[in-house]
PDB file of N, CA and C in Angstrom:
ATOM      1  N   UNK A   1      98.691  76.662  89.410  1.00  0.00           N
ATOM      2  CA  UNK A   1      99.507  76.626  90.622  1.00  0.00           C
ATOM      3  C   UNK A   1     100.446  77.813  90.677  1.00  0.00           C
ATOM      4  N   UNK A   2     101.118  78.056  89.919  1.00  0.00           N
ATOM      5  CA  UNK A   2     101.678  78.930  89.580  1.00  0.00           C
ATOM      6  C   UNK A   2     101.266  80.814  90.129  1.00  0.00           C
ATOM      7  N   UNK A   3     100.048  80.649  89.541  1.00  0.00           N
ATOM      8  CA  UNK A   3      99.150  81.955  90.166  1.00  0.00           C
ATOM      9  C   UNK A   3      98.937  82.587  91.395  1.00  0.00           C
ATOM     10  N   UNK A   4      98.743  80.982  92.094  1.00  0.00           N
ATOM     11  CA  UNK A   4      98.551  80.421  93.439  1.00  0.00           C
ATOM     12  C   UNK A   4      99.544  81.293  94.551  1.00  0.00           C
ATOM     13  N   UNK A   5     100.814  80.797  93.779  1.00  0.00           N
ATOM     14  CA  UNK A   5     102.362  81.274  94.748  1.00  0.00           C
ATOM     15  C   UNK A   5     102.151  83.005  94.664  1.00  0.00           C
ATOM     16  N   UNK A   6     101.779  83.138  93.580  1.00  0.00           N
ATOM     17  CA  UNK A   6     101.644  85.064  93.620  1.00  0.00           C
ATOM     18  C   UNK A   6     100.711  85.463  94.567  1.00  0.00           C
ATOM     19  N   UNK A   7      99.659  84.713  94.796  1.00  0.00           N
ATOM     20  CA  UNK A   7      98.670  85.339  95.410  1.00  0.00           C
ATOM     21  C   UNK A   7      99.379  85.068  97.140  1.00  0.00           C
ATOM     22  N   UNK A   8     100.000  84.221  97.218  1.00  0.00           N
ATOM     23  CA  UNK A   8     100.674  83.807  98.562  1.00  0.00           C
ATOM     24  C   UNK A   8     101.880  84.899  99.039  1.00  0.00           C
ATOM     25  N   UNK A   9     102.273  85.641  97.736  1.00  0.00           N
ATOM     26  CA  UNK A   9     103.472  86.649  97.897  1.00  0.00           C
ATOM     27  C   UNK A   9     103.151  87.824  97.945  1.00  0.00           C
ATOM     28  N   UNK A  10     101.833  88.077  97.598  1.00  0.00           N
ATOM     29  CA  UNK A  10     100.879  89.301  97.745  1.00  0.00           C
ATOM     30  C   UNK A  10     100.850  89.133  98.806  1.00  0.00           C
ATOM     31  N   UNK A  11     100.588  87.995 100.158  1.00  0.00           N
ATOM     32  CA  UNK A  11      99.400  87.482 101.362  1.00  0.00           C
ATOM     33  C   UNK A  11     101.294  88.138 101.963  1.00  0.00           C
ATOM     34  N   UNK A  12     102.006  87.506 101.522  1.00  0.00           N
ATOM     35  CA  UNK A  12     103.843  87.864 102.503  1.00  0.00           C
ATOM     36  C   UNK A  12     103.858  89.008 102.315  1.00  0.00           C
ATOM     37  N   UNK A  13     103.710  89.730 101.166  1.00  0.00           N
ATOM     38  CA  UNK A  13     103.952  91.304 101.184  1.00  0.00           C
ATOM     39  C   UNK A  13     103.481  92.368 102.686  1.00  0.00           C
ATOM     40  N   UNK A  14     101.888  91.739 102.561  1.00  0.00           N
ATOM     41  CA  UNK A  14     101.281  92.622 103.153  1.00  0.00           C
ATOM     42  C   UNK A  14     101.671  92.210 104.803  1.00  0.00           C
ATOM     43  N   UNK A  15     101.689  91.150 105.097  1.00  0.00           N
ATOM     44  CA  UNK A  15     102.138  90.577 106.467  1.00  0.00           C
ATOM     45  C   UNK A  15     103.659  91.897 107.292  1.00  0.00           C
ATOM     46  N   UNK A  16     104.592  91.096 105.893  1.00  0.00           N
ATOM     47  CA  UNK A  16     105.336  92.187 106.033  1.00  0.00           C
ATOM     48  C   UNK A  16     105.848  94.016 106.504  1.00  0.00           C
ATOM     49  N   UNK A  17     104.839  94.350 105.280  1.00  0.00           N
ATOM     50  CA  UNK A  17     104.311  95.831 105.225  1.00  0.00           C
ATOM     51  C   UNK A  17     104.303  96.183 107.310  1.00  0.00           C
ATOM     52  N   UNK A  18     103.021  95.295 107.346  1.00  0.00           N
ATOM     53  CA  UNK A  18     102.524  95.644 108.512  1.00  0.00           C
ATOM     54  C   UNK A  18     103.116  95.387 109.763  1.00  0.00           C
ATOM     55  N   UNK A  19     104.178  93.964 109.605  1.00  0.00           N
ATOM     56  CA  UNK A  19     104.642  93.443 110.853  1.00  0.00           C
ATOM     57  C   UNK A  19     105.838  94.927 110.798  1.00  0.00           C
ATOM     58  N   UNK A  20     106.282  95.337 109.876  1.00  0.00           N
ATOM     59  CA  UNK A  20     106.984  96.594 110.067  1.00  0.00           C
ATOM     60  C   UNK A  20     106.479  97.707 110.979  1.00  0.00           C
ATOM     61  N   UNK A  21     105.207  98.063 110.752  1.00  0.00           N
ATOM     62  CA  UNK A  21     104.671  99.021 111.271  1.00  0.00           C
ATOM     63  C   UNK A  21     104.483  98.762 112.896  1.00  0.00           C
ATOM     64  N   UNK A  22     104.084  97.289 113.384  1.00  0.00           N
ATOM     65  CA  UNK A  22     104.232  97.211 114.779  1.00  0.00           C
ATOM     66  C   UNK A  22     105.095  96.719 115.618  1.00  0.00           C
ATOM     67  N   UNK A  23     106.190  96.172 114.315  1.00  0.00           N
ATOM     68  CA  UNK A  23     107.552  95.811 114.928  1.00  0.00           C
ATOM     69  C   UNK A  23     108.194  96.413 116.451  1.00  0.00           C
ATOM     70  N   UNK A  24     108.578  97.633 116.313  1.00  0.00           N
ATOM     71  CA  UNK A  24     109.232  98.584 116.979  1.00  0.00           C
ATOM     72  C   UNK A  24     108.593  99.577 118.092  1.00  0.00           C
ATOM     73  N   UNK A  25     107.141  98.407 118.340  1.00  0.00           N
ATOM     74  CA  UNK A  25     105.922  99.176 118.957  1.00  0.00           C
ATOM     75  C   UNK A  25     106.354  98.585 120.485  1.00  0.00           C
ATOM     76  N   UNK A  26     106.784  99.131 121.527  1.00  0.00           N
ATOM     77  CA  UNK A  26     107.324  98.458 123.258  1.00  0.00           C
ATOM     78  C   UNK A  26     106.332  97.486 123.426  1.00  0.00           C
ATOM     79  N   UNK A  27     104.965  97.513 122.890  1.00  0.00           N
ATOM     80  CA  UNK A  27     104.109  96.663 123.545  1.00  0.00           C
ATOM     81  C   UNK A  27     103.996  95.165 122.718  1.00  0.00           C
ATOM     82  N   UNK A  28     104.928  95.123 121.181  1.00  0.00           N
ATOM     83  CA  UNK A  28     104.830  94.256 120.442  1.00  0.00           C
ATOM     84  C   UNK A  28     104.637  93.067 120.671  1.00  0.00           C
ATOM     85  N   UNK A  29     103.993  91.600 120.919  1.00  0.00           N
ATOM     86  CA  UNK A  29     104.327  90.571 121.232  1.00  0.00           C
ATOM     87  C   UNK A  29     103.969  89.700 119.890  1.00  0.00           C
ATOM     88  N   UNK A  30     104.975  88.462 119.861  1.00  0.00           N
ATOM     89  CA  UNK A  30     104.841  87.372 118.421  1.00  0.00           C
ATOM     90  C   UNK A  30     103.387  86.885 118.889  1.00  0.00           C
ATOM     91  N   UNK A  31     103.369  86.263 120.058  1.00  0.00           N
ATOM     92  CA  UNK A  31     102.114  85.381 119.912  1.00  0.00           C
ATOM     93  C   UNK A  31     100.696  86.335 119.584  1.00  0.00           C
ATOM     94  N   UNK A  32     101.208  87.337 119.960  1.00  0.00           N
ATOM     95  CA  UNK A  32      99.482  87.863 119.996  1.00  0.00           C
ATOM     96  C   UNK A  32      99.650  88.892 118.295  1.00  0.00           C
ATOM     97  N   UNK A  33     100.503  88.906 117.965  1.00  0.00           N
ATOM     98  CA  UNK A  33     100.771  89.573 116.177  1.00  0.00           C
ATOM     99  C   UNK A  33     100.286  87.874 115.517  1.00  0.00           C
ATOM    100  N   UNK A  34     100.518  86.913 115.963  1.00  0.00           N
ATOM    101  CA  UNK A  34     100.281  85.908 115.272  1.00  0.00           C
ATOM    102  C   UNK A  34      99.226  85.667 115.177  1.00  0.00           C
ATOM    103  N   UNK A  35      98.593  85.613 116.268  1.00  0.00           N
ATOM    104  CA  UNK A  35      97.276  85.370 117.025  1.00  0.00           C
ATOM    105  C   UNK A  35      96.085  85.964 116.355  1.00  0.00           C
ATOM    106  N   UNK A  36      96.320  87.528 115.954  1.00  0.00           N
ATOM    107  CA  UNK A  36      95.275  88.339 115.380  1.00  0.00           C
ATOM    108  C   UNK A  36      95.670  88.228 113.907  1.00  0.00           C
ATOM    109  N   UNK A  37      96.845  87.204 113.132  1.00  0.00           N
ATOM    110  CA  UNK A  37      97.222  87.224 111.993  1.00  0.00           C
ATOM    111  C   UNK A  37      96.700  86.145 111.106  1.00  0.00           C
ATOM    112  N   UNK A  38      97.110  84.795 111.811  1.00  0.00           N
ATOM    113  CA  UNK A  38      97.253  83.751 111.099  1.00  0.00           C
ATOM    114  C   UNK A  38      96.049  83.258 110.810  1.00  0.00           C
ATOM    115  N   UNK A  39      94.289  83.538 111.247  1.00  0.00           N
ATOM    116  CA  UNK A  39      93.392  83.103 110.572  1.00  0.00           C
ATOM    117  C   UNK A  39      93.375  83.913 109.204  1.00  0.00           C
ATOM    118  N   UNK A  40      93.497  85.539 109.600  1.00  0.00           N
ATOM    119  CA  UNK A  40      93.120  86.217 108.234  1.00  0.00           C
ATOM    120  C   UNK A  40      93.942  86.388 107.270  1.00  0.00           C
ATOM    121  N   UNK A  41      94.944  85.539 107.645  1.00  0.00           N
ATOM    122  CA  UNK A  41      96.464  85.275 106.335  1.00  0.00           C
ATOM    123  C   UNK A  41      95.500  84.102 106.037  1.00  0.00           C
ATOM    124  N   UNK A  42      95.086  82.551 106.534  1.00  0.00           N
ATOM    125  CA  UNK A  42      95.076  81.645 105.671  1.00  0.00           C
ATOM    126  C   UNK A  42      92.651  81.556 104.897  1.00  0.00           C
ATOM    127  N   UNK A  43      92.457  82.601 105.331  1.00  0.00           N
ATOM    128  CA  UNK A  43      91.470  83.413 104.635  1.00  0.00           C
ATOM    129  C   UNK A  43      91.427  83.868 103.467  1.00  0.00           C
ATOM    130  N   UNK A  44      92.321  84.485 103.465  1.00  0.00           N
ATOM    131  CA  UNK A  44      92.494  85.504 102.240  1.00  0.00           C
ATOM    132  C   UNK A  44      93.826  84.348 101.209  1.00  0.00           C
ATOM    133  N   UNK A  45      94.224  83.591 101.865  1.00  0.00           N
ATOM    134  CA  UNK A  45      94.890  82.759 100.424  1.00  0.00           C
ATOM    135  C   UNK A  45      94.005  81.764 100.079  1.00  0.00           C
ATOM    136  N   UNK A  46      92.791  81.318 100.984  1.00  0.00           N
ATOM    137  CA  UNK A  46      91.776  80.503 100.411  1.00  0.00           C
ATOM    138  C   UNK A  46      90.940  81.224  99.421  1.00  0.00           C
ATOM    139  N   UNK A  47      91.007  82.672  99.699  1.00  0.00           N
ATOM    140  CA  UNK A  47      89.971  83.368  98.430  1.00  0.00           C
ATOM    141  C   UNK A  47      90.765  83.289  97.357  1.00  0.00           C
ATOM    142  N   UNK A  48      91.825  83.554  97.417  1.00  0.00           N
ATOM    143  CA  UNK A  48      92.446  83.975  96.266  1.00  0.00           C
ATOM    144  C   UNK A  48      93.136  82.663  95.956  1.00  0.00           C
ATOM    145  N   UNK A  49      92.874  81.418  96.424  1.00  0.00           N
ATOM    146  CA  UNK A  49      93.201  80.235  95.931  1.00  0.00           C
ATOM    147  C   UNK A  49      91.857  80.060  94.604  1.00  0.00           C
ATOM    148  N   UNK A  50      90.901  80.362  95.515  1.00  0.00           N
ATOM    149  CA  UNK A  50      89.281  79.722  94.640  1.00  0.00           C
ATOM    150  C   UNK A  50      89.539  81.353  93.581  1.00  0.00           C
ATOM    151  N   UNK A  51      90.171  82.258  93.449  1.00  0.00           N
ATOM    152  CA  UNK A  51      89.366  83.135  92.601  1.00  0.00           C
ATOM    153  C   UNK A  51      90.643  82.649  91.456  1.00  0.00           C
ATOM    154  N   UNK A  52      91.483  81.870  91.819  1.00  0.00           N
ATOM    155  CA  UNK A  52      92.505  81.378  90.474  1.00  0.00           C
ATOM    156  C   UNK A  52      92.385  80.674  89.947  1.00  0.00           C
ATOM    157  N   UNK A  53      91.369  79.590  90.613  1.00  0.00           N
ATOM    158  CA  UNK A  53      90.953  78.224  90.192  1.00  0.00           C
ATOM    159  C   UNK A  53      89.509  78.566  89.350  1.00  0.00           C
ATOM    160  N   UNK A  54      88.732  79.777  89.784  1.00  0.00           N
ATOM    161  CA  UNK A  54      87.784  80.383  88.934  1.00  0.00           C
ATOM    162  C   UNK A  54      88.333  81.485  87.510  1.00  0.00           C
ATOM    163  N   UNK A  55      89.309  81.712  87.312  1.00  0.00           N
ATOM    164  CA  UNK A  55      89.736  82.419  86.369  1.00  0.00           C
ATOM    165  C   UNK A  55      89.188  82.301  85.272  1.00  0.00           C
ATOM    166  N   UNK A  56      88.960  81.482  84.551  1.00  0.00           N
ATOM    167  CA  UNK A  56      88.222  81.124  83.328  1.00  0.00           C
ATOM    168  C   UNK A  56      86.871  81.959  83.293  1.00  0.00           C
ATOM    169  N   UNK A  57      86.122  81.756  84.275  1.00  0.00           N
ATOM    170  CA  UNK A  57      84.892  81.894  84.560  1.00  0.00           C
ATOM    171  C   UNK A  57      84.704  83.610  84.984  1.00  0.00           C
ATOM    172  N   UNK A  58      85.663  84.066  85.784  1.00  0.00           N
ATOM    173  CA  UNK A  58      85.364  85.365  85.580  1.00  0.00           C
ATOM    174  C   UNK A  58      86.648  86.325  84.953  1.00  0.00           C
ATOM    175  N   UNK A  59      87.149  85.874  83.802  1.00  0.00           N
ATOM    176  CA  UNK A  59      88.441  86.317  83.246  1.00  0.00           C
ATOM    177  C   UNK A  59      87.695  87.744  82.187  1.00  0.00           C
ATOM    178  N   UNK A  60      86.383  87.510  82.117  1.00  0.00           N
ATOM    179  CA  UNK A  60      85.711  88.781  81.249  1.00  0.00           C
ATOM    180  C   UNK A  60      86.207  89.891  82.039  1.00  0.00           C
ATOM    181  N   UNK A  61      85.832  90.224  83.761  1.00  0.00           N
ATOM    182  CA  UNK A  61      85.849  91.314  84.641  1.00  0.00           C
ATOM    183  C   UNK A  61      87.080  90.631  85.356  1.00  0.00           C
ATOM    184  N   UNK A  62      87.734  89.888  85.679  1.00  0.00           N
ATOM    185  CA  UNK A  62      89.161  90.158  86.250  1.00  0.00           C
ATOM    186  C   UNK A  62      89.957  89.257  85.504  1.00  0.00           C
ATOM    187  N   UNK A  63      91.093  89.521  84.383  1.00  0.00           N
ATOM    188  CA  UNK A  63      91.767  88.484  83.858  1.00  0.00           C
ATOM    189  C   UNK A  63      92.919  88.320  84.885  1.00  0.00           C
ATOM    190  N   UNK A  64      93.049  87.132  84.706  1.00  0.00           N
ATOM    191  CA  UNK A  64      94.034  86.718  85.813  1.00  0.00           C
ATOM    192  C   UNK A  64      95.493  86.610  85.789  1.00  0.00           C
ATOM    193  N   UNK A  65      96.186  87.628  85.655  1.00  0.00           N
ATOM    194  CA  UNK A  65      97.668  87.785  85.469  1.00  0.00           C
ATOM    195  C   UNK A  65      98.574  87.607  86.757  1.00  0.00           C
ATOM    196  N   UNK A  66      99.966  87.240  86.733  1.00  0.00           N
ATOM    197  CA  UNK A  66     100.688  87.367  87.878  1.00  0.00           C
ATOM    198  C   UNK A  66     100.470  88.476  88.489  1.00  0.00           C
ATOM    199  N   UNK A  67     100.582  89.783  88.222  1.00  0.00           N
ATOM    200  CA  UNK A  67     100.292  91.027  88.915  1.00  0.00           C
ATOM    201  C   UNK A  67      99.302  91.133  89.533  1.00  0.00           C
ATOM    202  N   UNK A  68      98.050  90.991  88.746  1.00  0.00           N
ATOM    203  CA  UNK A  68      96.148  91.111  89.646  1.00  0.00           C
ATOM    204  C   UNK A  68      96.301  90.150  90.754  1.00  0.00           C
ATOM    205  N   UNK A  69      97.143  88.777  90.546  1.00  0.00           N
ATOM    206  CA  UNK A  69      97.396  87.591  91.797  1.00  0.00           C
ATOM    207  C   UNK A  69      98.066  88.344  92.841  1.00  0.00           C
ATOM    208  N   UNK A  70      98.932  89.157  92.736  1.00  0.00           N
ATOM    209  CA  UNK A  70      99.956  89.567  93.355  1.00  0.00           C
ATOM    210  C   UNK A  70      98.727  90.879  94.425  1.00  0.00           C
ATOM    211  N   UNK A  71      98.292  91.238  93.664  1.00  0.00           N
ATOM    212  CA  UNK A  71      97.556  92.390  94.174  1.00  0.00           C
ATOM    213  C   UNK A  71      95.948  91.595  95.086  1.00  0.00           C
ATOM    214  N   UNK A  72      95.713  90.611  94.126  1.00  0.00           N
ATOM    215  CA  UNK A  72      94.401  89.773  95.054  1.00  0.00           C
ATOM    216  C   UNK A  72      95.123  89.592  96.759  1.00  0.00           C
ATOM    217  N   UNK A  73      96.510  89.120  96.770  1.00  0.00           N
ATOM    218  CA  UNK A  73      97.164  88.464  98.189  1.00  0.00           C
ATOM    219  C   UNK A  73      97.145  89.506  98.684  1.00  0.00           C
ATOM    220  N   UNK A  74      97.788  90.976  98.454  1.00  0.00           N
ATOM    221  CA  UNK A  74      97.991  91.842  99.410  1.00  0.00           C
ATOM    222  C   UNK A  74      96.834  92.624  99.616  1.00  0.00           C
ATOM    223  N   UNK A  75      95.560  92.952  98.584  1.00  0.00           N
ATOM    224  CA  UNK A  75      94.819  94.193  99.165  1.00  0.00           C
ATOM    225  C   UNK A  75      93.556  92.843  99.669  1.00  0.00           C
ATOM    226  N   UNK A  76      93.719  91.690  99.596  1.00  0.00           N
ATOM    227  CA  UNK A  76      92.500  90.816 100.489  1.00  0.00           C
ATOM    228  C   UNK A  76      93.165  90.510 101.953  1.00  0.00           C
ATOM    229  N   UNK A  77      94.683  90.390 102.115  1.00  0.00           N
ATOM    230  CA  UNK A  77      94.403  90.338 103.318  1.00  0.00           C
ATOM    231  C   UNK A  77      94.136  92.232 104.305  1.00  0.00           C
ATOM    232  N   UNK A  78      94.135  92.976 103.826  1.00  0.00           N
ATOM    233  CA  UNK A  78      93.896  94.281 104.253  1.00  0.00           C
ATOM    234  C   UNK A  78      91.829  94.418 104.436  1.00  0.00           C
ATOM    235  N   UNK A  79      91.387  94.021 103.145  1.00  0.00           N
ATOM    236  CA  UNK A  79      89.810  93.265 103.208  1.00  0.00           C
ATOM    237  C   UNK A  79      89.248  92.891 104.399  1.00  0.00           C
ATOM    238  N   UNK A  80      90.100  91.662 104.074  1.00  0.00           N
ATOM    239  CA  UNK A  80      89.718  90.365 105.404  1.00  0.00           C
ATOM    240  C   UNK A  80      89.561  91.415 106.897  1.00  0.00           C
ATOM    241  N   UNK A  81      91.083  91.604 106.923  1.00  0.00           N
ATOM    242  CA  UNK A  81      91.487  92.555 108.214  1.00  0.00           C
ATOM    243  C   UNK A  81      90.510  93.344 108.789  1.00  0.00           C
ATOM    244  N   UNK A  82      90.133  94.130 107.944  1.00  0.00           N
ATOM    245  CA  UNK A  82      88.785  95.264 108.171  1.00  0.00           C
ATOM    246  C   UNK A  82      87.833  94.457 108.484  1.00  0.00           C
ATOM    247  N   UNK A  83      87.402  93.770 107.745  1.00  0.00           N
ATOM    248  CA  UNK A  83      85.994  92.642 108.387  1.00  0.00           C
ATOM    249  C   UNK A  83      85.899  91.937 109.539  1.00  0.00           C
ATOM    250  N   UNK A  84      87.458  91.696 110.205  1.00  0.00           N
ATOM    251  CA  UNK A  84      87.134  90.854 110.989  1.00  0.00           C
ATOM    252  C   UNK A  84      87.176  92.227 112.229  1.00  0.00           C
ATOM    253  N   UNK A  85      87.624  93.381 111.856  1.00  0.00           N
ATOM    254  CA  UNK A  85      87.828  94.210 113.344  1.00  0.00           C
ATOM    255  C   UNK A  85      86.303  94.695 113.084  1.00  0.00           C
ATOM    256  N   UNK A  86      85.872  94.878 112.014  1.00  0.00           N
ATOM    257  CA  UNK A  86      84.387  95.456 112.121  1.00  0.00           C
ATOM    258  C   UNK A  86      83.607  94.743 112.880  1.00  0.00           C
ATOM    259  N   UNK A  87      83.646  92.855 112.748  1.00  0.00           N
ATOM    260  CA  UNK A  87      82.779  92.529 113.532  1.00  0.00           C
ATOM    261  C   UNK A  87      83.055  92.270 114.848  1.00  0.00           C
ATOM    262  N   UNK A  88      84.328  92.249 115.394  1.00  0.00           N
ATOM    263  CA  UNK A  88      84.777  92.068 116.608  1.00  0.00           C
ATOM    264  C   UNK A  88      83.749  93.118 117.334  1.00  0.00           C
ATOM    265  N   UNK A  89      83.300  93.076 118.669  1.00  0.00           N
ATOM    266  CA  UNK A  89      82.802  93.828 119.347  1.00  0.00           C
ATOM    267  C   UNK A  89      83.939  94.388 120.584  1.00  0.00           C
ATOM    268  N   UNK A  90      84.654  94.006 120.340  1.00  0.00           N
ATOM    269  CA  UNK A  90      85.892  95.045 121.555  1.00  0.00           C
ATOM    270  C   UNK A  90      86.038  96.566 120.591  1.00  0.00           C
ATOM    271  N   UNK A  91      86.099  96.449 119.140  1.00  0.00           N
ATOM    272  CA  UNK A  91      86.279  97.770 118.731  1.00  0.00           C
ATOM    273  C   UNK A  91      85.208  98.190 118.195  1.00  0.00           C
ATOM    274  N   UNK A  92      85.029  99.697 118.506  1.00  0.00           N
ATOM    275  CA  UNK A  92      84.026 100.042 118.170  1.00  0.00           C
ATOM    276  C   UNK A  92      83.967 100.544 116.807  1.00  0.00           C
ATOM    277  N   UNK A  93      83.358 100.538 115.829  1.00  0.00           N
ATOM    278  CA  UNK A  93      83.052 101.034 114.715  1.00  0.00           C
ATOM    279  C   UNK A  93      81.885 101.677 114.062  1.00  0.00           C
ATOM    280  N   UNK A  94      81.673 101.978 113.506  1.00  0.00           N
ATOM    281  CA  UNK A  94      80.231 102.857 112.890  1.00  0.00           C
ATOM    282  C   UNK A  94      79.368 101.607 112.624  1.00  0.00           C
ATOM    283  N   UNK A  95      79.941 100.232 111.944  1.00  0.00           N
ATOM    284  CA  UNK A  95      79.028  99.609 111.313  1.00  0.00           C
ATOM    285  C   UNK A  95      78.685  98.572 111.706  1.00  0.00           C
ATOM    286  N   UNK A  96      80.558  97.916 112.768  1.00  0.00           N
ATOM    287  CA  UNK A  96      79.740  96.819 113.368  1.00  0.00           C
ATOM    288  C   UNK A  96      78.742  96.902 115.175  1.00  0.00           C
ATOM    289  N   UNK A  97      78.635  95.768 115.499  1.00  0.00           N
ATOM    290  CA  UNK A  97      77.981  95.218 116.360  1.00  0.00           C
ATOM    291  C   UNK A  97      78.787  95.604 117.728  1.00  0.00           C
ATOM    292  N   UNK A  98      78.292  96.197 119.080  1.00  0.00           N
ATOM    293  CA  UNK A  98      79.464  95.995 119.604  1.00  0.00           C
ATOM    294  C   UNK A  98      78.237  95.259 120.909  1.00  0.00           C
ATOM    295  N   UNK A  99      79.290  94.951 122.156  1.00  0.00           N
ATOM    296  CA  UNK A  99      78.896  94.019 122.999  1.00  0.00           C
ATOM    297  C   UNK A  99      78.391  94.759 124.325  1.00  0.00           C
ATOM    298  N   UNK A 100      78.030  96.034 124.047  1.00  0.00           N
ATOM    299  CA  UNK A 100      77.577  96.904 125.464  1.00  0.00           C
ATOM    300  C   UNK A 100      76.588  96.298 125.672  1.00  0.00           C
TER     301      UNK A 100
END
């Protein structure tokens, strides 16, 4: 459980980081920062819920310290993030799908 809360303070870090960056943006709005937030915040603490509860099992290639927890929360929700704009079809990208 313990692990758990790091990986959740990694998931606040990065929220953070970023709600900084569009804070101060004229067009900012809560609902729609929330809107494009709150699935791939509670995404990425379900991975990194199951990859703490798997620790044992893959502790050969990732041992599971407060820090690697800390780092699973913040660089998975940045992960997640990318995956979900790749497959969105409003933006265009090299790799995903778009809706022309």
């Amino acid at each position: 459980m313990n692990l758990v809360l790091f990986v959740i303070l990694g998931a606040v870090l990065y929220i953070g980081f970023s709600l900084n960056e569009v804070k101060n943006k004229p067009e900012f709005q809560w609902k729609v920062y929330l809107k494009e937030n709150w699935l791939v915040s509670a995404l990425n603490v379900l991975c990194g819920v199951i990859l703490v509860l798997l620790k044992d099992d893959i502790g050969q290639w990732l041992p599971m310290t407060k820090l690697v927890a800390v780092f699973v929360g913040f660089s998975g929700q940045g992960i997640i993030k990318r995956i979900f704009k790749m497959l969105d079809g409003k933006v265009d990208t090299f790799i995903g799908y778009s809706e022309k």
